[in-house]
N, C-alpha and C. Protein backbone atom coordinates (compact mmCIF):
# COMPACT_ATOMS: atom_id res chain seq x y z
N UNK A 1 -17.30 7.24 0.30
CA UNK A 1 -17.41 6.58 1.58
C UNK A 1 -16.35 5.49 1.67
N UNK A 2 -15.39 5.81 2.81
CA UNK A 2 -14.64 4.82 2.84
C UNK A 2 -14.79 3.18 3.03
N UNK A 3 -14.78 3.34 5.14
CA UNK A 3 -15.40 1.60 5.14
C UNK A 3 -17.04 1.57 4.92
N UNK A 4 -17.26 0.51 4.97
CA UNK A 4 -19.14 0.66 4.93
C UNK A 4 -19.56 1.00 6.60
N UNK A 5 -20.53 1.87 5.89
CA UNK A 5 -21.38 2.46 7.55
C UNK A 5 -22.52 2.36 8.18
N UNK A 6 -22.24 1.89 9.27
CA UNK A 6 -23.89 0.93 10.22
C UNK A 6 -25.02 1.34 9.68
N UNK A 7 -25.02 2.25 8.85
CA UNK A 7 -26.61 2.69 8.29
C UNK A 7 -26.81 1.76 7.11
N UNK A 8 -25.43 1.92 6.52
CA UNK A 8 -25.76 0.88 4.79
C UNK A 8 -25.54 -0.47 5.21
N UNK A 9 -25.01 -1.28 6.27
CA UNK A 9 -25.84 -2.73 6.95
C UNK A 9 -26.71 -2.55 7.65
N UNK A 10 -27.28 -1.60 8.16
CA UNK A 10 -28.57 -1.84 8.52
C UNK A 10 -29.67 -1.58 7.60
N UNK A 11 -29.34 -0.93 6.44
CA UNK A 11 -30.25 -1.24 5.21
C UNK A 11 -29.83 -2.36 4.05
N UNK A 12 -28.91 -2.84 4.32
CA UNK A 12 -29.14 -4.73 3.81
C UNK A 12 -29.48 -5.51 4.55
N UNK A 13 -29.49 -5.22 5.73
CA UNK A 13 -30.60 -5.97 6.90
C UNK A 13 -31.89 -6.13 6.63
N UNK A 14 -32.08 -4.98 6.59
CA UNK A 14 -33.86 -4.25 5.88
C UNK A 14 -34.33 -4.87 4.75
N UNK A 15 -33.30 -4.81 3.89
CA UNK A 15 -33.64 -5.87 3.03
C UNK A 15 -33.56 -7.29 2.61
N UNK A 16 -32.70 -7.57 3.22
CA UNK A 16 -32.52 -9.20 3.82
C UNK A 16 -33.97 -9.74 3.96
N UNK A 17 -34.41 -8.98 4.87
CA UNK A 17 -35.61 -9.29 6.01
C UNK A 17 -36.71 -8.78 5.19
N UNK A 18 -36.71 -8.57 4.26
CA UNK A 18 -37.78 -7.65 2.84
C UNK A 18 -38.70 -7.01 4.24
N UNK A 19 -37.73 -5.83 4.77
CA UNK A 19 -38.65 -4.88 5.72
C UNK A 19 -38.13 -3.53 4.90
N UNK A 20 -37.69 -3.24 3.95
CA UNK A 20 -37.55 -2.30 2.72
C UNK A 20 -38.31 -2.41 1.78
N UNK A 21 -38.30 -0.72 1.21
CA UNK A 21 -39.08 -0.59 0.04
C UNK A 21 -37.95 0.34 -0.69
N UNK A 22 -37.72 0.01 -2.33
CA UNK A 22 -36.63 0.99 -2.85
C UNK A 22 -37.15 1.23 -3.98
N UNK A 23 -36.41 2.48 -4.52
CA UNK A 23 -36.76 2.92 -5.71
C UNK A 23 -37.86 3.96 -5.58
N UNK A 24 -38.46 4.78 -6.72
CA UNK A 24 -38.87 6.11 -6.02
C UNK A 24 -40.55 5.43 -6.05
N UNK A 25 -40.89 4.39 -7.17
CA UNK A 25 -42.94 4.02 -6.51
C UNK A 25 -42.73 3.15 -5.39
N UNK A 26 -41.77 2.06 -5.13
CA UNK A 26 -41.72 1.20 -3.88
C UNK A 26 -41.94 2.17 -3.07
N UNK A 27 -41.03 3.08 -2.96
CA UNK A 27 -41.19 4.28 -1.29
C UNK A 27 -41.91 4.99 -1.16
N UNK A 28 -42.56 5.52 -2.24
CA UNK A 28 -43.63 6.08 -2.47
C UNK A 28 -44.76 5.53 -1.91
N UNK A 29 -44.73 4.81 -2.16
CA UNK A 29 -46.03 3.32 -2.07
C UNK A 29 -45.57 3.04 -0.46
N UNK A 30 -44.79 2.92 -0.01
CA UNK A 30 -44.59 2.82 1.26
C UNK A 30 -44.93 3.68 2.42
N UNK A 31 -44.31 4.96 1.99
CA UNK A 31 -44.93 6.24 2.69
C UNK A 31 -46.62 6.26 2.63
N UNK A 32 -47.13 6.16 1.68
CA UNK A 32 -48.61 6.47 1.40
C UNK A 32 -49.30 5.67 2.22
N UNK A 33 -49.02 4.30 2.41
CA UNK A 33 -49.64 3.11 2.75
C UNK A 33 -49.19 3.04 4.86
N UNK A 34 -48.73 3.77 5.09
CA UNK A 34 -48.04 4.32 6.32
C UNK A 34 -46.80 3.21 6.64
N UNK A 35 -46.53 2.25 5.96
CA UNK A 35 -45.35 0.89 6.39
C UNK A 35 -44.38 1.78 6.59
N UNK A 36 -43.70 2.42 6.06
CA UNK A 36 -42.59 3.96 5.95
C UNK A 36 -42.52 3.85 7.52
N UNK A 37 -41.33 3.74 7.89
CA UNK A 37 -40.99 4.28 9.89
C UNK A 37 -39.68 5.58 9.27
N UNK A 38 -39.07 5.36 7.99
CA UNK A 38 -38.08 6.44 7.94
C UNK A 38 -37.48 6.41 6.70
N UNK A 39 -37.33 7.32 6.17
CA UNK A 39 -36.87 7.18 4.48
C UNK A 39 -35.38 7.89 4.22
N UNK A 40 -34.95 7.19 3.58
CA UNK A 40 -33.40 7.94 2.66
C UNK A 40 -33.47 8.31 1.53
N UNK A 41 -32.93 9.32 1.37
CA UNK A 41 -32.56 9.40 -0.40
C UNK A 41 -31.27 10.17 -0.64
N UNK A 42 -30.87 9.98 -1.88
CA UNK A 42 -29.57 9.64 -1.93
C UNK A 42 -29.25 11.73 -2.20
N UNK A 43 -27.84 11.67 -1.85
CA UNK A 43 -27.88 13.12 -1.58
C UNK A 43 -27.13 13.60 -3.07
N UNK A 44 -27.11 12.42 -4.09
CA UNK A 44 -26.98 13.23 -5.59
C UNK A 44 -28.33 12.85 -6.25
N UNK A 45 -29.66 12.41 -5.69
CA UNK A 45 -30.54 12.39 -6.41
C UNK A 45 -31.30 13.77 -6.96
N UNK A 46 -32.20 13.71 -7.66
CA UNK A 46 -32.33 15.01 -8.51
C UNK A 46 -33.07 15.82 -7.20
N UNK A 47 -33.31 17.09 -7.08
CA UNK A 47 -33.94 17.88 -6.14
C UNK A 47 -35.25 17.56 -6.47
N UNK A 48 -36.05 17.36 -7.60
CA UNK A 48 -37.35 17.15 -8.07
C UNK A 48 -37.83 15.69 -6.72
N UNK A 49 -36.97 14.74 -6.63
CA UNK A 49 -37.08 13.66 -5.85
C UNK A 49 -36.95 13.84 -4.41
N UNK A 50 -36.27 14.71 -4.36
CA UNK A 50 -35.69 14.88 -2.68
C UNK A 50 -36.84 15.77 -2.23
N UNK A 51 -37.20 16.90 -2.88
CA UNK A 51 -38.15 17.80 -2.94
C UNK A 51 -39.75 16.79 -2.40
N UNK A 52 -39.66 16.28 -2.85
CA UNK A 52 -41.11 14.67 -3.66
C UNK A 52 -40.96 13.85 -2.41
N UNK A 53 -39.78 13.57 -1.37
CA UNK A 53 -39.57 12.30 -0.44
C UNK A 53 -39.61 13.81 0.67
N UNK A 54 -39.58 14.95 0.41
CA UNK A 54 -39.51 16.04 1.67
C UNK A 54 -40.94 16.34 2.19
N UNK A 55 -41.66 16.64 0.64
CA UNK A 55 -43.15 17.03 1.14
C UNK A 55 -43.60 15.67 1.43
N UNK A 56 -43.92 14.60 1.18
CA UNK A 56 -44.16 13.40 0.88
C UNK A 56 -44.38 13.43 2.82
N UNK A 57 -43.52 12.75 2.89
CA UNK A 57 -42.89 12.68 4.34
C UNK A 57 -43.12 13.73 5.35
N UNK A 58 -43.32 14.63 5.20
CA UNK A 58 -43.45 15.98 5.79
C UNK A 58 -45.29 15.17 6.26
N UNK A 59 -46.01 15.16 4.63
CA UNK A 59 -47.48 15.04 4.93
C UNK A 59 -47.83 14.24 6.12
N UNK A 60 -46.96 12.74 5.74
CA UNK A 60 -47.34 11.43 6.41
C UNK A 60 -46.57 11.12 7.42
N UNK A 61 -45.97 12.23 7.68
CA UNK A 61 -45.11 12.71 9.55
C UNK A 61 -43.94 11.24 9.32
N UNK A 62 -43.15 11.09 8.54
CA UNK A 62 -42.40 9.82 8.65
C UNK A 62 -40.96 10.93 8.32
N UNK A 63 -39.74 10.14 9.10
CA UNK A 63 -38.81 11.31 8.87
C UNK A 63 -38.09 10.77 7.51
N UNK A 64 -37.02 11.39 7.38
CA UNK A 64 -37.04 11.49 6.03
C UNK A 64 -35.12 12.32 6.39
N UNK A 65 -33.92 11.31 5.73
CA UNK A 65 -32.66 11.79 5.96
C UNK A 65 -31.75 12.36 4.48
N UNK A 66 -31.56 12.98 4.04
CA UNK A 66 -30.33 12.50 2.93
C UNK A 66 -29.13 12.20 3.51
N UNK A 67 -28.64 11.03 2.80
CA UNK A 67 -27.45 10.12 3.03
C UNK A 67 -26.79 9.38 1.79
N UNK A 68 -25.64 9.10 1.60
CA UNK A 68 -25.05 8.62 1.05
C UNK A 68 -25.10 8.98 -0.44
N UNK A 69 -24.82 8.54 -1.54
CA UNK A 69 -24.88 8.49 -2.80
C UNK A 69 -25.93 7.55 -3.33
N UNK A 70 -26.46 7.67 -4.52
CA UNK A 70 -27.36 6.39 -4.93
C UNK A 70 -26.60 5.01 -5.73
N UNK A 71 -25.60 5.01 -5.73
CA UNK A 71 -24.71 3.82 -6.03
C UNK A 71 -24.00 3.12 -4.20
N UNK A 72 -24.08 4.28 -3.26
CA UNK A 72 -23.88 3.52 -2.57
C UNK A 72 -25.56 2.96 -1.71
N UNK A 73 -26.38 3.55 -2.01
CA UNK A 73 -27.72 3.13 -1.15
C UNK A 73 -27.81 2.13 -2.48
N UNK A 74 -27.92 1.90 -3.41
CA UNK A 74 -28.03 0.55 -3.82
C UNK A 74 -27.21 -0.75 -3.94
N UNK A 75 -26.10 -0.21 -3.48
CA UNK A 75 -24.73 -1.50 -3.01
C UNK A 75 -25.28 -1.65 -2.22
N UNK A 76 -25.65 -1.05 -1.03
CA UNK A 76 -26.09 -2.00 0.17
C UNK A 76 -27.12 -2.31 0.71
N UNK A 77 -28.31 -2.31 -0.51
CA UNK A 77 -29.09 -3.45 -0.78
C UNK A 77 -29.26 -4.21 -1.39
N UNK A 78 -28.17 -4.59 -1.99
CA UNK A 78 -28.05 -5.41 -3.05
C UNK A 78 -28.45 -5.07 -4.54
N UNK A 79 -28.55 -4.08 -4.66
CA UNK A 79 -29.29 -3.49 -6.63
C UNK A 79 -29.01 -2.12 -6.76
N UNK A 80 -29.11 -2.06 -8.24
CA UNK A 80 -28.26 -1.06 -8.83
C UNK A 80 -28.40 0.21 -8.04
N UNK A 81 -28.40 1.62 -8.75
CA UNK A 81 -28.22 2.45 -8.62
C UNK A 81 -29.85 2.85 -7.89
N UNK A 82 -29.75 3.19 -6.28
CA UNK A 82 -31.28 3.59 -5.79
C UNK A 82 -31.42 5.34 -5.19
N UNK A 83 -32.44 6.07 -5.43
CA UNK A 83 -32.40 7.30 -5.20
C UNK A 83 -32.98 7.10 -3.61
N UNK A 84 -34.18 6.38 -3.72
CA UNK A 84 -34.43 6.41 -2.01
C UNK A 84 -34.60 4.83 -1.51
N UNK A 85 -34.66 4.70 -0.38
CA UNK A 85 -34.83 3.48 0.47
C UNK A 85 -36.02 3.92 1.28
N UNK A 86 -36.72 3.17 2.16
CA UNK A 86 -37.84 3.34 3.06
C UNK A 86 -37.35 1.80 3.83
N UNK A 87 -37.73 2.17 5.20
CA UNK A 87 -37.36 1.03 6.27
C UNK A 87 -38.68 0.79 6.58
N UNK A 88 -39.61 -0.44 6.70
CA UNK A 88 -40.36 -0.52 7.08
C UNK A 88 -40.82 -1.53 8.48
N UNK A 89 -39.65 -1.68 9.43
CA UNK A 89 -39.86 -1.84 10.61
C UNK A 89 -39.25 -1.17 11.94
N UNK A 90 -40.06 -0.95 12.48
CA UNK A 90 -39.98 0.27 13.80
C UNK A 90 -38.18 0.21 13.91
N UNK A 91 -38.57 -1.06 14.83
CA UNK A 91 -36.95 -1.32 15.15
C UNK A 91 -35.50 -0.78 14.54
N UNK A 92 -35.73 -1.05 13.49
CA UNK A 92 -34.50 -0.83 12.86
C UNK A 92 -34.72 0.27 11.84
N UNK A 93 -35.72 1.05 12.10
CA UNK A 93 -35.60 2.47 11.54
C UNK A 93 -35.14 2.81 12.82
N UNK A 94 -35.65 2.87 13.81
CA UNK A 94 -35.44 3.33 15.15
C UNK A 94 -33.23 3.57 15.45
N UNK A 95 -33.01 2.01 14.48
CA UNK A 95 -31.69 2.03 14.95
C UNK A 95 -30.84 3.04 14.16
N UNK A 96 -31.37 3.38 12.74
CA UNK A 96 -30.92 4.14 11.40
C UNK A 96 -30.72 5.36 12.29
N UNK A 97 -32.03 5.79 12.46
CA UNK A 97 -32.20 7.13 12.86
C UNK A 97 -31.18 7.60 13.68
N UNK A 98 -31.12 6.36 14.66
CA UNK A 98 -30.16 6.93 15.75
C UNK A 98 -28.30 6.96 15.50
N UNK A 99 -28.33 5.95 14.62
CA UNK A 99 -26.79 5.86 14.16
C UNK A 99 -26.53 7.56 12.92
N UNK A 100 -27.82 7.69 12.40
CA UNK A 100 -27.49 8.96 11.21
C UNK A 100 -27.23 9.91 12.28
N UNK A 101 -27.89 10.16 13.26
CA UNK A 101 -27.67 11.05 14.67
C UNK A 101 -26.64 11.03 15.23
N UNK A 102 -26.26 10.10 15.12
CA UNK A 102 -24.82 9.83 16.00
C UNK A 102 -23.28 10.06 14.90
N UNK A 103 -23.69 10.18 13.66
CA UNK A 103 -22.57 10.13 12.59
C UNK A 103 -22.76 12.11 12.49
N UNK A 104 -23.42 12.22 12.49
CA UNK A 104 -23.86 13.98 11.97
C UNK A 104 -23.07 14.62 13.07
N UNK A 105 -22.92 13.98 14.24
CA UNK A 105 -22.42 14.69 15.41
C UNK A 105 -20.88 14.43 15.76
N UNK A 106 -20.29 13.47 14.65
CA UNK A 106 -18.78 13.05 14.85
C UNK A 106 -18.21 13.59 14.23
């Protein structure tokens, strides 16, 4: 990824604002508990995980994108290497969603 992209500041936003959950029990724990408005995971994480954040998400109707790498979803929340993220306010899942929508189509 070249420059940084409105999705990875709007998930150091998320976490700025501790309206994130990372790592695979944080999101886990997020999805289950319904806080989850929309989840990432990183598109070299293992299939066992992506598989795990697909049904997961699927159950608890929360959408669910692969994006980026997990060195870059944890640069731009500030910590190491993360397989998934979870946004846990409307708003600014609302804005993710729509910017991953809008990048898929450029």
């Amino acid at each position: 990824m070249g420059k940084p992209s409105k999705v990875m500041s709007l998930l150091g936003i998320a976490m700025k604002g501790r309206l994130a959950a990372s790592g695979e029990f944080q999101t886990l724990e997020a999805v289950r508990s319904g806080k989850a408005k929309v989840v990432l995971t990183a598109g070299d994480a293992s299939e066992n995980t992506k598989k795990l954040f697909r049904d997961k998400c699927a159950f608890y109707q929360v959408p669910v994108f692969e994006y980026g790498r997990k060195e870059d979803l944890g640069r731009a929340i500030g910590k190491d290497l993360r397989s998934s993220v979870a946004i846990c306010d409307e708003g600014l899942a609302a804005a993710v969603i729509a910017q991953l929508k809008q990048e898929t189509q450029a």
